[in-house]
Structure formats: C-alpha cells, structure tokens
PDB file of N, CA and C in Angstrom:
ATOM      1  N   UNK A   1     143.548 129.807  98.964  1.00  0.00           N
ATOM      2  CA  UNK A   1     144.660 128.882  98.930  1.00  0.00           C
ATOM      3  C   UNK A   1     145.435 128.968 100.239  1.00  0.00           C
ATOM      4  N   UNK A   2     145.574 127.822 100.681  1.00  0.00           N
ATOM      5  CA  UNK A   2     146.421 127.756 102.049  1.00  0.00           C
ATOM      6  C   UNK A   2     147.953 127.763 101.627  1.00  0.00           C
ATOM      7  N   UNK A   3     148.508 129.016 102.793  1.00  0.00           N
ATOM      8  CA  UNK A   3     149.921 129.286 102.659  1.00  0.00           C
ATOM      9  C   UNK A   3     150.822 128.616 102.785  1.00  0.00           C
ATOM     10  N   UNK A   4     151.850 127.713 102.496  1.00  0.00           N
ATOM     11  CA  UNK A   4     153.077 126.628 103.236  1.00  0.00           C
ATOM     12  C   UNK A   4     154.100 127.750 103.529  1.00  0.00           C
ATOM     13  N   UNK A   5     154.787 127.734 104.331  1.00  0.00           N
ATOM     14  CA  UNK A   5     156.211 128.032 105.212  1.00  0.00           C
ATOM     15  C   UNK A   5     156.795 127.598 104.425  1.00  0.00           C
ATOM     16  N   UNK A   6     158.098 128.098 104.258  1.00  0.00           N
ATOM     17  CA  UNK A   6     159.322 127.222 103.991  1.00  0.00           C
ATOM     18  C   UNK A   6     160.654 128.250 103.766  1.00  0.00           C
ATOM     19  N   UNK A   7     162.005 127.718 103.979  1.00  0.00           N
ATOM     20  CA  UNK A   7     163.168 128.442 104.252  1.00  0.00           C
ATOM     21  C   UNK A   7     164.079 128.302 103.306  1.00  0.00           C
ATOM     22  N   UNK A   8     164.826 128.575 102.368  1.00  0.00           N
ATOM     23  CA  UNK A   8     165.872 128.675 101.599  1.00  0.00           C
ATOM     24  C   UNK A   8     166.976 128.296 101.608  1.00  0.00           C
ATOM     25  N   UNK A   9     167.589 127.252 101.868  1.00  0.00           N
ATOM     26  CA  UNK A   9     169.142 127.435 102.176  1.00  0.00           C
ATOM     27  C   UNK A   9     170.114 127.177 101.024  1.00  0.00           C
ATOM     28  N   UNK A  10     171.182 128.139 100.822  1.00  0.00           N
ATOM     29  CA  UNK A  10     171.997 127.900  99.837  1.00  0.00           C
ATOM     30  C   UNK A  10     173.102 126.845 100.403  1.00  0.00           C
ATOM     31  N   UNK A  11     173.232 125.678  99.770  1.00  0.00           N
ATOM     32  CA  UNK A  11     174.162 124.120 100.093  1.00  0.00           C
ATOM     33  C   UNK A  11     175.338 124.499  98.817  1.00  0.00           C
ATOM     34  N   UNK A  12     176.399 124.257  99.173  1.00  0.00           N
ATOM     35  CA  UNK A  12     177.322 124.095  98.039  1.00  0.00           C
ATOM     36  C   UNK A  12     177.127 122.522  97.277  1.00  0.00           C
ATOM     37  N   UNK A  13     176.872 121.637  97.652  1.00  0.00           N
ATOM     38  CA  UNK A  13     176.427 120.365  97.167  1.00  0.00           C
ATOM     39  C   UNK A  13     175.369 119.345  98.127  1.00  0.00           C
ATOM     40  N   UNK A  14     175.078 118.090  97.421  1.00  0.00           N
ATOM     41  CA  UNK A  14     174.094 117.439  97.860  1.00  0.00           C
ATOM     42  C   UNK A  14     174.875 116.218  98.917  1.00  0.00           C
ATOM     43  N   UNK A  15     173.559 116.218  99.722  1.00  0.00           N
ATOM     44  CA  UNK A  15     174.682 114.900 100.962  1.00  0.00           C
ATOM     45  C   UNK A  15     174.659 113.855  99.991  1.00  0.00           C
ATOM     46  N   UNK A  16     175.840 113.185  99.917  1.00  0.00           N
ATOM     47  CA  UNK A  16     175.553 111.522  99.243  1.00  0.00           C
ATOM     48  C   UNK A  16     174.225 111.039 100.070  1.00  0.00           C
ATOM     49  N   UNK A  17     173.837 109.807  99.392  1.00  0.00           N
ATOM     50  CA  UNK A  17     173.020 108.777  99.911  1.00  0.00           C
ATOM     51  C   UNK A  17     173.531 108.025 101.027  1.00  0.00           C
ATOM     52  N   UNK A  18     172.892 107.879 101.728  1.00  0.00           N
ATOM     53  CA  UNK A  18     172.987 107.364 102.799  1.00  0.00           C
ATOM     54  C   UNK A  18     172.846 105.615 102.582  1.00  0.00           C
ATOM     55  N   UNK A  19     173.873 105.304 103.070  1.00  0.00           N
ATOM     56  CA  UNK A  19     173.732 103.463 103.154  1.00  0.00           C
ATOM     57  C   UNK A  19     172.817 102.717 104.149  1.00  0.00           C
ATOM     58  N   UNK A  20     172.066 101.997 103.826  1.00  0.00           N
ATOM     59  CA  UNK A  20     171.159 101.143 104.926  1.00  0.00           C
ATOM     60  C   UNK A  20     172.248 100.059 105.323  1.00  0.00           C
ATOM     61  N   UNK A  21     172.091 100.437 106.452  1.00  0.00           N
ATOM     62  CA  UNK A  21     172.685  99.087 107.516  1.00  0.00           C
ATOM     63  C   UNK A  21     171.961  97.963 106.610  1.00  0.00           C
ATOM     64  N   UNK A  22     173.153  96.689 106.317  1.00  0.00           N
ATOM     65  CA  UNK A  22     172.750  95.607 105.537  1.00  0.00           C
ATOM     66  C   UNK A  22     172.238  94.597 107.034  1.00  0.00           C
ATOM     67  N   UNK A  23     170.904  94.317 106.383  1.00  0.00           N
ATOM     68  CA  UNK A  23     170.936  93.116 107.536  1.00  0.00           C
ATOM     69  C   UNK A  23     171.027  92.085 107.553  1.00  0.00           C
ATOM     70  N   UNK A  24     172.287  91.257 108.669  1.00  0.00           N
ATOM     71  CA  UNK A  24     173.178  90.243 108.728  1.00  0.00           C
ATOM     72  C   UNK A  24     171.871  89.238 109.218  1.00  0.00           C
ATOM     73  N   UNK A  25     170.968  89.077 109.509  1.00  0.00           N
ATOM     74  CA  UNK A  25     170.432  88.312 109.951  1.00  0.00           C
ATOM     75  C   UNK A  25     170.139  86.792 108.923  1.00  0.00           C
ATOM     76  N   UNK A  26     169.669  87.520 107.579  1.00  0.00           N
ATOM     77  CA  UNK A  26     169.517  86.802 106.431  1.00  0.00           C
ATOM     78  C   UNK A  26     170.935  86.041 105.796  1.00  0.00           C
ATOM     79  N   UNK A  27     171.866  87.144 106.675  1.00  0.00           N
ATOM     80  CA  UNK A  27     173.060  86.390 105.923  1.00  0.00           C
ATOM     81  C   UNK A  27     173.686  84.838 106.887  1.00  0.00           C
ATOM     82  N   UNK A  28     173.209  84.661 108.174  1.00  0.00           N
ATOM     83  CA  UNK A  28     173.475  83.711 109.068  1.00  0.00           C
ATOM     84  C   UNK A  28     172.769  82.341 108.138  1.00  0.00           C
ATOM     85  N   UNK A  29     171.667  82.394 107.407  1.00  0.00           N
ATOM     86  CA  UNK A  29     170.660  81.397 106.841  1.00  0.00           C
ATOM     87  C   UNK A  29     172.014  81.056 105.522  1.00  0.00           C
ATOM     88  N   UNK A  30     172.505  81.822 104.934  1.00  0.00           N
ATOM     89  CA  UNK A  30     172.821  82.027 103.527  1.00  0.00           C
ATOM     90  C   UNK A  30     174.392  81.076 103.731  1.00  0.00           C
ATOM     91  N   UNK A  31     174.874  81.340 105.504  1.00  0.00           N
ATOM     92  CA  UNK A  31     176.198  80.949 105.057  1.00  0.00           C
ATOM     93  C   UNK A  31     176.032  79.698 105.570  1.00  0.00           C
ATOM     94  N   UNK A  32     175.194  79.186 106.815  1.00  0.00           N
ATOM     95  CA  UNK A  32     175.145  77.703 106.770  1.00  0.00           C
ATOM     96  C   UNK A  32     174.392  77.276 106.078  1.00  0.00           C
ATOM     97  N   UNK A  33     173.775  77.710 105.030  1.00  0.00           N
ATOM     98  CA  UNK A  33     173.414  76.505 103.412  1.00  0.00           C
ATOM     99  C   UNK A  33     175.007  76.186 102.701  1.00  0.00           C
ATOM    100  N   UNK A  34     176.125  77.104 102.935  1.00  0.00           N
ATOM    101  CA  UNK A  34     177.012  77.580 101.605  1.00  0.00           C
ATOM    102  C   UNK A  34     178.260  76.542 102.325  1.00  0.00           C
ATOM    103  N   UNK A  35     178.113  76.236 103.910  1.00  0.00           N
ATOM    104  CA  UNK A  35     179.195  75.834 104.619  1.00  0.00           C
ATOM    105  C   UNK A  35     178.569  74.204 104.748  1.00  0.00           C
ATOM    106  N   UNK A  36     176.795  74.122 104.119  1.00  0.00           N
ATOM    107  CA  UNK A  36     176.277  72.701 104.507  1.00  0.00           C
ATOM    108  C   UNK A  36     176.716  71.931 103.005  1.00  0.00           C
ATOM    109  N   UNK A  37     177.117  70.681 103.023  1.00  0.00           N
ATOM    110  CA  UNK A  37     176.543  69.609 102.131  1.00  0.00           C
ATOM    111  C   UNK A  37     175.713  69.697 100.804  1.00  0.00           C
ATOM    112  N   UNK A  38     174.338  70.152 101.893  1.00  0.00           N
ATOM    113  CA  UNK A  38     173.437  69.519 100.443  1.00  0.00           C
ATOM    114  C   UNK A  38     173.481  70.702  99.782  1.00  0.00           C
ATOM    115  N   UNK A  39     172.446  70.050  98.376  1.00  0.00           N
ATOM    116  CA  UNK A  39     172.328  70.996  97.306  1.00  0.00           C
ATOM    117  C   UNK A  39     171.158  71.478  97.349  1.00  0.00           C
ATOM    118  N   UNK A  40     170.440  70.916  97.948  1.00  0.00           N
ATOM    119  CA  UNK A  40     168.924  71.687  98.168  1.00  0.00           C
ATOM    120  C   UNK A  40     168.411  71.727  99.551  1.00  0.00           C
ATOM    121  N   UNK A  41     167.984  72.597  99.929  1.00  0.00           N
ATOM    122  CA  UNK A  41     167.461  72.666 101.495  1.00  0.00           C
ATOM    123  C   UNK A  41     165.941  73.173 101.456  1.00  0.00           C
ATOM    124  N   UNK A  42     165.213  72.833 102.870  1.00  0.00           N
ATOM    125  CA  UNK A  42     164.096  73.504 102.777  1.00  0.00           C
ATOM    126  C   UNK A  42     164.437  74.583 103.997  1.00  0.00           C
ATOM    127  N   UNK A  43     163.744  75.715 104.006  1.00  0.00           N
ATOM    128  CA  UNK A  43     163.905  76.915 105.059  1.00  0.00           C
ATOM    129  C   UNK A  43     163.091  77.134 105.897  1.00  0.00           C
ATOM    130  N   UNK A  44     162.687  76.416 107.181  1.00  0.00           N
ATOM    131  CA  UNK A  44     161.955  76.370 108.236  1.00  0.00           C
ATOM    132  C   UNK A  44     161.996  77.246 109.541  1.00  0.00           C
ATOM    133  N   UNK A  45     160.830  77.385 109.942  1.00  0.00           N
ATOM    134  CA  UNK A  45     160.831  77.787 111.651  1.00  0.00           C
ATOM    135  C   UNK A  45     161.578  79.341 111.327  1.00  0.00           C
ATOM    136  N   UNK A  46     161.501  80.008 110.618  1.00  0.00           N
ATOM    137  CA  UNK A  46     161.472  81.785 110.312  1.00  0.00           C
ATOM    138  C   UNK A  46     160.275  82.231 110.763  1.00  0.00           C
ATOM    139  N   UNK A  47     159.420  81.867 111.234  1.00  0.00           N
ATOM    140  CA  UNK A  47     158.300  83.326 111.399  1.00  0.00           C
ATOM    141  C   UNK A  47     157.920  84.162 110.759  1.00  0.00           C
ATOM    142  N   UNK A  48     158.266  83.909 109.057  1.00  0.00           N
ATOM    143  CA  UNK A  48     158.102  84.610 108.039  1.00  0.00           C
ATOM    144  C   UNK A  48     157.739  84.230 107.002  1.00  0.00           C
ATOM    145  N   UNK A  49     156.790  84.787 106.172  1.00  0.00           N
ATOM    146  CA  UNK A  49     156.358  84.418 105.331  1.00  0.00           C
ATOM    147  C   UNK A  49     157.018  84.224 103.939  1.00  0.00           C
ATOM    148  N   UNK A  50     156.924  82.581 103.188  1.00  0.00           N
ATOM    149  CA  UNK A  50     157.617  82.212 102.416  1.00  0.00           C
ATOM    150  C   UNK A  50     157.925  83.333 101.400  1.00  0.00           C
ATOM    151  N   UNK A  51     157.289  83.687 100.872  1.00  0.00           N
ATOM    152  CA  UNK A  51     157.711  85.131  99.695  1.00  0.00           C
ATOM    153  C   UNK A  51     158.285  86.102 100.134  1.00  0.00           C
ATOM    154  N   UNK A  52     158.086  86.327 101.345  1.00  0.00           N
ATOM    155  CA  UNK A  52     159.190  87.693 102.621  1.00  0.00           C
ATOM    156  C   UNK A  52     160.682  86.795 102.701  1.00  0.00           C
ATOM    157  N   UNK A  53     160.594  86.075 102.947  1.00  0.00           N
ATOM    158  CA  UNK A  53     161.476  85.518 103.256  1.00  0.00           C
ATOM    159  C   UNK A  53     162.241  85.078 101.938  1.00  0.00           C
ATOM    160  N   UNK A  54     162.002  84.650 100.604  1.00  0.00           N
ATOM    161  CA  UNK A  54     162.479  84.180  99.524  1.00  0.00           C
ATOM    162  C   UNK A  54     162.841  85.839  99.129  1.00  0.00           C
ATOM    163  N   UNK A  55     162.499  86.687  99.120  1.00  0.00           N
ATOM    164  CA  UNK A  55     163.056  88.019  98.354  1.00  0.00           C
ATOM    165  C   UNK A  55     163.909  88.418  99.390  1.00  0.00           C
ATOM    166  N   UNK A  56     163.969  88.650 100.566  1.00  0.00           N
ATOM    167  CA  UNK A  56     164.814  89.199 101.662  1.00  0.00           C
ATOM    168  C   UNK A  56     166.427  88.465 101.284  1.00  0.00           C
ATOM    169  N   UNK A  57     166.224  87.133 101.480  1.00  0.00           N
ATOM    170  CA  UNK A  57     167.136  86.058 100.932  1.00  0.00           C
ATOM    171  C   UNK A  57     168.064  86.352  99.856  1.00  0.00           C
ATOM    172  N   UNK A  58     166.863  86.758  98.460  1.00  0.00           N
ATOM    173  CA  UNK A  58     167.447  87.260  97.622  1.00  0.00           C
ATOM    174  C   UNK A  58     167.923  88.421  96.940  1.00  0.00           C
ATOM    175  N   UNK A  59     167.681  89.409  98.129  1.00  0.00           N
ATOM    176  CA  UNK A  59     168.027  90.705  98.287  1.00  0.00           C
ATOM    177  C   UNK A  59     170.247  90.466  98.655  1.00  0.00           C
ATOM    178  N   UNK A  60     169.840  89.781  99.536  1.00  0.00           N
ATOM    179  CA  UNK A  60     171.244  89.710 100.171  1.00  0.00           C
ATOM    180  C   UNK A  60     171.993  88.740  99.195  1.00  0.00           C
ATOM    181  N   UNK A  61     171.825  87.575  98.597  1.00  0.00           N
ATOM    182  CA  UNK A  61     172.380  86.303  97.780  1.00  0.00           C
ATOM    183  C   UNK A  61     173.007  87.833  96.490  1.00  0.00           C
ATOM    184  N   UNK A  62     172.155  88.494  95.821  1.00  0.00           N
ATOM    185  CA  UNK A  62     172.752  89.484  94.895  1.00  0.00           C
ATOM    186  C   UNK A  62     173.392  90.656  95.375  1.00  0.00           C
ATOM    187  N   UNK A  63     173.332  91.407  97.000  1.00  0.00           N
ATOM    188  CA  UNK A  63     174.288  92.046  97.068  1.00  0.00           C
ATOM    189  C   UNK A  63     175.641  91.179  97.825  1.00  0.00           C
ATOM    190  N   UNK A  64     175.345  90.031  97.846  1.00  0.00           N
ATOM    191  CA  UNK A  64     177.101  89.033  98.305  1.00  0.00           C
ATOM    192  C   UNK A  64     177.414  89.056  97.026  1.00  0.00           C
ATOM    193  N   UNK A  65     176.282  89.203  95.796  1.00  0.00           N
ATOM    194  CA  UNK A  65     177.291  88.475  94.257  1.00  0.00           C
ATOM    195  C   UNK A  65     177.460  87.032  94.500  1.00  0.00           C
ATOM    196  N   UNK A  66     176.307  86.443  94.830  1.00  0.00           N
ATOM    197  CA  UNK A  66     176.254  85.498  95.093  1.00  0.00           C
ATOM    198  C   UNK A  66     174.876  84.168  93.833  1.00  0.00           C
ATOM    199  N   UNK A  67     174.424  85.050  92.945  1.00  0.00           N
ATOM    200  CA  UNK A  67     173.397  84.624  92.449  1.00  0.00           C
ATOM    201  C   UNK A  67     173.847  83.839  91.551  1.00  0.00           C
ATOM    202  N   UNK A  68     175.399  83.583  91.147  1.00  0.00           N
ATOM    203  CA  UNK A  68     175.690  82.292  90.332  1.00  0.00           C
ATOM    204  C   UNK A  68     175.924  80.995  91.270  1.00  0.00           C
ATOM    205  N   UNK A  69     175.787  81.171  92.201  1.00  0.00           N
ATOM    206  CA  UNK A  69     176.046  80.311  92.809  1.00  0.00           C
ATOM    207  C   UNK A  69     174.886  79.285  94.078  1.00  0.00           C
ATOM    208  N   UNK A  70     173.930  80.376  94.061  1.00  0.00           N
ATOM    209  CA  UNK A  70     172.402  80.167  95.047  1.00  0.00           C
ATOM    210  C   UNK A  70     171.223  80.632  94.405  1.00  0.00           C
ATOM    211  N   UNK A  71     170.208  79.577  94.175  1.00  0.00           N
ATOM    212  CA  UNK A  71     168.783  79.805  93.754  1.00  0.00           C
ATOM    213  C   UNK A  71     168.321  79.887  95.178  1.00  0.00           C
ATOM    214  N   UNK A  72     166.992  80.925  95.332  1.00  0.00           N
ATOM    215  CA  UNK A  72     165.958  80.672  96.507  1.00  0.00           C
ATOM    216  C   UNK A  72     164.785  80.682  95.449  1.00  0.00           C
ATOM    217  N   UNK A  73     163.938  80.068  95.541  1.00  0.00           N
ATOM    218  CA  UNK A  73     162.717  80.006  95.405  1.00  0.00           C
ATOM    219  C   UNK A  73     161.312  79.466  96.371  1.00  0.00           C
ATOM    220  N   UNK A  74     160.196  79.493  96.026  1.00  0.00           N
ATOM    221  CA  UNK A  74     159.341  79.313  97.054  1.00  0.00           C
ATOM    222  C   UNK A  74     158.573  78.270  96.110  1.00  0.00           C
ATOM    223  N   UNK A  75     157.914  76.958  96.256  1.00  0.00           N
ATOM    224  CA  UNK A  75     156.964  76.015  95.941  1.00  0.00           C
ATOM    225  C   UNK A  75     155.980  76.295  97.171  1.00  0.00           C
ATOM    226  N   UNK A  76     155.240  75.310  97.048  1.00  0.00           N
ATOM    227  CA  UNK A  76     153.593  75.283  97.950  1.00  0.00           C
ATOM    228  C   UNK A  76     153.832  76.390  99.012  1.00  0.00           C
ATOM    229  N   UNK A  77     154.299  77.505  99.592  1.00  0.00           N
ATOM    230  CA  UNK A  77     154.463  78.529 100.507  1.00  0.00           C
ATOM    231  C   UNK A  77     155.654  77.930 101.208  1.00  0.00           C
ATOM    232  N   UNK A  78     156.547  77.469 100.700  1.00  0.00           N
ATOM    233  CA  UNK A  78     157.896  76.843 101.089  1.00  0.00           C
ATOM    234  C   UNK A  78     158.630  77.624 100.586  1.00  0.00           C
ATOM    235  N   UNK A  79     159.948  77.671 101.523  1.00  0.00           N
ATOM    236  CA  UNK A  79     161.024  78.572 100.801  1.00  0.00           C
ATOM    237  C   UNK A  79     162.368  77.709 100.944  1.00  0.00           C
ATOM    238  N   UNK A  80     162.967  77.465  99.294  1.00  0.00           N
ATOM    239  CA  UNK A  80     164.156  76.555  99.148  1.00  0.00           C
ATOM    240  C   UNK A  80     165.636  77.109  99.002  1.00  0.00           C
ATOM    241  N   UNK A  81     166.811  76.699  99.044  1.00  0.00           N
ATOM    242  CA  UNK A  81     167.763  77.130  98.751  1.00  0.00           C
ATOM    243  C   UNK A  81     168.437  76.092  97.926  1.00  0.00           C
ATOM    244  N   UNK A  82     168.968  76.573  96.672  1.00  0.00           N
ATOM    245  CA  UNK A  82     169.866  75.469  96.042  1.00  0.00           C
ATOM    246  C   UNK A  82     171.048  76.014  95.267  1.00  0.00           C
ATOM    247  N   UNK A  83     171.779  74.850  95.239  1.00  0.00           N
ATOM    248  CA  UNK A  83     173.101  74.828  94.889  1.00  0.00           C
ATOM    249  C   UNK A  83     173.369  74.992  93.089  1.00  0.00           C
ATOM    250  N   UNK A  84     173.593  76.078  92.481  1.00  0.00           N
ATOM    251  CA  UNK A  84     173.274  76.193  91.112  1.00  0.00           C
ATOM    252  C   UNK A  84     174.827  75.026  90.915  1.00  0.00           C
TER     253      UNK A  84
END
C-alpha cells in the first residue's frame, strides 16, 4: 500500500464559503430586455450556445429575483426572453 503525507492542523472553526464573483456580463443582456419595449425578444450574435446561454441567463434572472417577471427559454437552438 502506498503511503500519503499529510499534516494536522487544529482550526478553531471553518472558513465561510467563499462567494463567486457574480458575472455582470449576462446581466448587461437582462437589463436592456427589462429597460426595452417588447415582450418577447430573440438573443443574437453571443457566441454561445443557445442552452449555455438560456441557463447562464437563468442563473442570474433567479439570483436578481427576477423569475416572476422574465422567462428565457430556447426553441429551434434560439434563445428568447419574455415578459411574464
């Protein structure tokens, strides 16, 4: 059996969790749908793939607390935004 190393340290407690930098990038898409007109948009010229892009979307739409108010979904590899 191969030996592992390892060191002991007594911690009085555990580090909290660490926060991920939220990324604002998704949120630039989110606020000119919310500041536009229509009620439905299509989401073009991302470089990303419609399902990357529809969950990323909706990663951020539920941590704004925003999901009563914005559907994303994806049809034919399209990714939509609408106005609930």
């Amino acid at each position: 059996m191969d030996e592992v190393s390892f060191k002991i340290v007594e911690v009085m407690e555990k580090p909290r969790k660490q926060q991920r930098k939220r990324s604002k990038k998704y949120d630039r898409i989110i606020d000119a749908f919310r500041e536009g007109k229509s009620r439905l948009v299509r989401v073009d010229d991302t470089g990303k793939e419609a399902n990357y892009l529809r969950l990323q979307l909706k990663k951020r739409i539920d941590a704004r607390e925003l999901d009563k108010q914005i559907e994303v979904s994806v049809v034919n590899n399209v990714t939509y935004l609408e106005k609930k």
